[in-house]
C-alpha atoms as a PDB file:
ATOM      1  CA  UNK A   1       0.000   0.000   0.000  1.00  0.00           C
ATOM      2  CA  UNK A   2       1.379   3.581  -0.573  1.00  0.00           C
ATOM      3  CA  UNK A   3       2.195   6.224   1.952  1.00  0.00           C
ATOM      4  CA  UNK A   4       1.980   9.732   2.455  1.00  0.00           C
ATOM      5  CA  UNK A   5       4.369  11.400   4.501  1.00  0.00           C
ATOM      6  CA  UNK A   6       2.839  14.006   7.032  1.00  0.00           C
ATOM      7  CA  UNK A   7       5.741  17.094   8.232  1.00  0.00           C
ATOM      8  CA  UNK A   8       6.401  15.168  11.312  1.00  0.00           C
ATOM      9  CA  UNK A   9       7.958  12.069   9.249  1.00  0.00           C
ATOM     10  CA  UNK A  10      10.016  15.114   7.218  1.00  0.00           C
ATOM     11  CA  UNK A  11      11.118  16.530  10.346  1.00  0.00           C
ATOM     12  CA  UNK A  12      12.167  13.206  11.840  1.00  0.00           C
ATOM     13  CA  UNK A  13      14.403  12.629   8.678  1.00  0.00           C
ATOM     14  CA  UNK A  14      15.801  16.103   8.734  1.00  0.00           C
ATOM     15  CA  UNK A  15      17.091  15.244  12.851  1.00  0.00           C
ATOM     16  CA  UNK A  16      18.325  11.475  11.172  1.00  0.00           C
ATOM     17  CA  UNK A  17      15.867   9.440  12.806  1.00  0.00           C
ATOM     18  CA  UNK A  18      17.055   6.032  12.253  1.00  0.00           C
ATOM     19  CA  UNK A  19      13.716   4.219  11.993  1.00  0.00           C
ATOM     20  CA  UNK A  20      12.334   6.743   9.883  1.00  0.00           C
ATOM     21  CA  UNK A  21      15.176   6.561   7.373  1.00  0.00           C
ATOM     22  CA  UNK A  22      15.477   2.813   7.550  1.00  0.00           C
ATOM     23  CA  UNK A  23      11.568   2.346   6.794  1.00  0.00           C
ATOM     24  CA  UNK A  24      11.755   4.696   3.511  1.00  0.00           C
ATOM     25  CA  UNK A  25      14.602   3.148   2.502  1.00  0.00           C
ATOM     26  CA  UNK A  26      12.449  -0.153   2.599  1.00  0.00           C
ATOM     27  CA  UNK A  27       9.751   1.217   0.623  1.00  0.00           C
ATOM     28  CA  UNK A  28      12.618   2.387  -1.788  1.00  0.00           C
ATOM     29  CA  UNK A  29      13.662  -1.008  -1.930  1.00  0.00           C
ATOM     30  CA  UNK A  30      10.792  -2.812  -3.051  1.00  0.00           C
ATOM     31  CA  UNK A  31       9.320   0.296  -5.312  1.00  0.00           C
ATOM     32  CA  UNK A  32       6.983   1.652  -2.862  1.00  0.00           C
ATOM     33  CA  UNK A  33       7.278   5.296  -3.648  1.00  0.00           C
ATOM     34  CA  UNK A  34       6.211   7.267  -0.591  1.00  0.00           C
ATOM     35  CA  UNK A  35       4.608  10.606  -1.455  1.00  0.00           C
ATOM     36  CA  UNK A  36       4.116  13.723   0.396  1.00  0.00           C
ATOM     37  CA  UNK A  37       2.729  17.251  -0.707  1.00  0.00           C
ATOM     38  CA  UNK A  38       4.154  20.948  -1.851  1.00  0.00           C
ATOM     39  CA  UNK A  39       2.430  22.320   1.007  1.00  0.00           C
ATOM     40  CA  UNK A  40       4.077  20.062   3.480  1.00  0.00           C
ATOM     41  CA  UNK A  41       7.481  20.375   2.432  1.00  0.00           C
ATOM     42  CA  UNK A  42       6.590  24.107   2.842  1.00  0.00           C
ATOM     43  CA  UNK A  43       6.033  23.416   6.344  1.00  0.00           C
ATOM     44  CA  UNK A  44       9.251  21.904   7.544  1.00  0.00           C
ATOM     45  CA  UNK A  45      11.943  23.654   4.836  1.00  0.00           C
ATOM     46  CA  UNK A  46      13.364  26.953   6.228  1.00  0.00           C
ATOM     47  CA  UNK A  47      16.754  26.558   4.896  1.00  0.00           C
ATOM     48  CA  UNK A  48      18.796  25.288   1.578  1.00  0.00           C
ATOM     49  CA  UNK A  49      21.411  23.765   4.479  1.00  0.00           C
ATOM     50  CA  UNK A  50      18.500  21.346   5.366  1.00  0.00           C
ATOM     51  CA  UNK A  51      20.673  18.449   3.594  1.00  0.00           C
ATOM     52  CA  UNK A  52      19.406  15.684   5.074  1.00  0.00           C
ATOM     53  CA  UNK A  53      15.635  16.606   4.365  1.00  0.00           C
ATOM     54  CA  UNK A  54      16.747  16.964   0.730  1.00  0.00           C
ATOM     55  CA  UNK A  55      18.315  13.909   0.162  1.00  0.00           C
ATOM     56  CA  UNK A  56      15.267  12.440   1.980  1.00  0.00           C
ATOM     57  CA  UNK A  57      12.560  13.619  -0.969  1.00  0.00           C
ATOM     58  CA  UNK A  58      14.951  12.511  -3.372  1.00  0.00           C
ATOM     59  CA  UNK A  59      13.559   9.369  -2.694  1.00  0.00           C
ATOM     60  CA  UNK A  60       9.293  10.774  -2.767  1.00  0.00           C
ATOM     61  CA  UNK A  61       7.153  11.586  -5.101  1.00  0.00           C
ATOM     62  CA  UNK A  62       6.149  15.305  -4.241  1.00  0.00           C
ATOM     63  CA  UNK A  63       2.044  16.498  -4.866  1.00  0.00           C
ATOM     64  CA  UNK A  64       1.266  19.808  -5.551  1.00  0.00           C
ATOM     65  CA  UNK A  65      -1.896  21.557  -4.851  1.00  0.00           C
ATOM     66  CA  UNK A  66      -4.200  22.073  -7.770  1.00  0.00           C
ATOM     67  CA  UNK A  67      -7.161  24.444  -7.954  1.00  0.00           C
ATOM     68  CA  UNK A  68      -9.249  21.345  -8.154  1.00  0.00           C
ATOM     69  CA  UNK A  69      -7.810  20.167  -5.181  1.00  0.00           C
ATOM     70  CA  UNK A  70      -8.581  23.256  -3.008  1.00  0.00           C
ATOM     71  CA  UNK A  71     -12.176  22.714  -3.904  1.00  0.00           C
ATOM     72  CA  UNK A  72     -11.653  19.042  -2.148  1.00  0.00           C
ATOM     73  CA  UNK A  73      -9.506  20.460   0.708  1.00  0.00           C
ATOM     74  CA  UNK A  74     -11.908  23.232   1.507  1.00  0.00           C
ATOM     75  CA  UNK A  75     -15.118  20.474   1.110  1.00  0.00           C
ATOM     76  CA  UNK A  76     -13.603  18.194   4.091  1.00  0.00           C
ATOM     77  CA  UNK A  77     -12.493  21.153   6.286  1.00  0.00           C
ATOM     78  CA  UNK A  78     -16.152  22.120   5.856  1.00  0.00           C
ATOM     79  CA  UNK A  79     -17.178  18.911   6.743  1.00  0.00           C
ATOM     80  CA  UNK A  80     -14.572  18.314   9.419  1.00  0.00           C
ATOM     81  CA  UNK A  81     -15.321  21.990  11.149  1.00  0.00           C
ATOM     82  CA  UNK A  82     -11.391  22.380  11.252  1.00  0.00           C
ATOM     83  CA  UNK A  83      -9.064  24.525   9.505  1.00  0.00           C
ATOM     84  CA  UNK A  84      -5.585  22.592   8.924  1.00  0.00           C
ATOM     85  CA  UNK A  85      -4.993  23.546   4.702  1.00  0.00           C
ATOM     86  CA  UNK A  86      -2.134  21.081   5.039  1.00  0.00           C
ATOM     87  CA  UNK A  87      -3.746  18.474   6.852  1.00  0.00           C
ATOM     88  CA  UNK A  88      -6.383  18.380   4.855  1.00  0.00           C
ATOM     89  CA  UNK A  89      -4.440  18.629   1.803  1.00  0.00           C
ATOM     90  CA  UNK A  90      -2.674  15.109   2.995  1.00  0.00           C
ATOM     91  CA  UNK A  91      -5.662  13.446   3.814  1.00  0.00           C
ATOM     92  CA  UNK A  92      -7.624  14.007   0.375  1.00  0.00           C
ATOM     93  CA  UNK A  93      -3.847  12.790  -1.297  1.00  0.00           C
ATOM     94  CA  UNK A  94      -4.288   9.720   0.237  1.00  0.00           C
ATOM     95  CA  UNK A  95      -7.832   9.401  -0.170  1.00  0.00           C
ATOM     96  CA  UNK A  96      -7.249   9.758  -3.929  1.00  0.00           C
ATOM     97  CA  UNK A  97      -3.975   7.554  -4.063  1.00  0.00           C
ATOM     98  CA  UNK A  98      -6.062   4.837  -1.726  1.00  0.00           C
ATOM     99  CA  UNK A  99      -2.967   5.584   0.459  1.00  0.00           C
ATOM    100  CA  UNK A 100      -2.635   5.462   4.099  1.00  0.00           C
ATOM    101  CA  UNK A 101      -0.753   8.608   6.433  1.00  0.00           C
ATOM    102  CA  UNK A 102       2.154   8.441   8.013  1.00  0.00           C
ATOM    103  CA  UNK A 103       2.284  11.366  10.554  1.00  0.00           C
ATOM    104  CA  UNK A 104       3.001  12.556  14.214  1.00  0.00           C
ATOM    105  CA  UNK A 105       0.019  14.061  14.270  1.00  0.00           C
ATOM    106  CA  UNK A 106      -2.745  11.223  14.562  1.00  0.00           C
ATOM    107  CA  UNK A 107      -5.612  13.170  16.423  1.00  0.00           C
ATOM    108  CA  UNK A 108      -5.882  15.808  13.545  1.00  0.00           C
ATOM    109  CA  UNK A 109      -5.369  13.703  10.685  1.00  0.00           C
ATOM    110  CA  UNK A 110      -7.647  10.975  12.044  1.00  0.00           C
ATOM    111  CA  UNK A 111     -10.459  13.812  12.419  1.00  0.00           C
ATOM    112  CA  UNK A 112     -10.129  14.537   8.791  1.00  0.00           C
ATOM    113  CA  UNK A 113     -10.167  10.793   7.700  1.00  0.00           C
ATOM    114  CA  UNK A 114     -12.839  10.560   9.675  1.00  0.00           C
ATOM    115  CA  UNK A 115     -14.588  12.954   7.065  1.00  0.00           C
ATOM    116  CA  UNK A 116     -13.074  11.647   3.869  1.00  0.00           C
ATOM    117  CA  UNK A 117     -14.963   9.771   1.095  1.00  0.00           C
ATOM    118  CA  UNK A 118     -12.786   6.630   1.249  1.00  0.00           C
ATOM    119  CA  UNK A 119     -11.213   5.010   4.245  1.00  0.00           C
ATOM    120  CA  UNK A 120      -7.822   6.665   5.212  1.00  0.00           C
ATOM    121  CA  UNK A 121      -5.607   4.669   7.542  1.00  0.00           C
ATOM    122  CA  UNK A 122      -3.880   6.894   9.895  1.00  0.00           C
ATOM    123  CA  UNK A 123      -0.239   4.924  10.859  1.00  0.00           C
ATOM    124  CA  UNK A 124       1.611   7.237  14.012  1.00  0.00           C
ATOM    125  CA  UNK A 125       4.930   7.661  13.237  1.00  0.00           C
END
């Protein structure tokens, strides 16, 4: 199954968190391609020193954020009475991609799942 990488899995690789490096490097392996989003990578980049958070989403497929897809986003914040852009953004990704979430953040982005369309697995980092 496919994953989407939340900020908190981008900010573990940017400090060199073992587990999170050795699990990508896994779904490398056997051509899992993890994705994540513009808008998240927007979230956890403040620098061009940042190497290790570079070379990291060297390996990811990166989403941007489509007109179309603000109509979705702003739909399930509607729905989910919250106001997370990002968040949302992931969790209608991985609704489309029939992808689960890989984030620190499982209260928020389990809200949102809770609103999507399709089911959304929420995995805590």
């Amino acid at each position: 199954m496919s994953v989407v990488y939340d900020a908190g899995v981008l900010v573990a690789a940017e400090r060199g968190d073992r587990e999170v490096w050795a699990d990508h490097r896994i779904r490398l392996e056997i051509g899992a391609v993890p994705v994540t989003t513009a808008p998240v990578i927007a979230q956890v980049s403040r620098s061009p020193r940042q190497a290790q958070l570079r070379r990291f989403l060297r390996g990811c497929e990166v989403l941007a954020f489509t007109p179309d897809d603000a109509h979705d986003v702003g739909a399930l914040l509607a729905k989910a009475h919250t106001s997370d852009v990002v968040d949302a953004h992931v969790v209608h990704m991985a609704e489309t991609l029939r992808a689960s979430v890989l984030t620190a953040d499982v209260d928020d982005l389990s809200l949102l799942a809770g609103y999507a369309s399709a089911d959304v697995p929420i995995i805590r980092l």
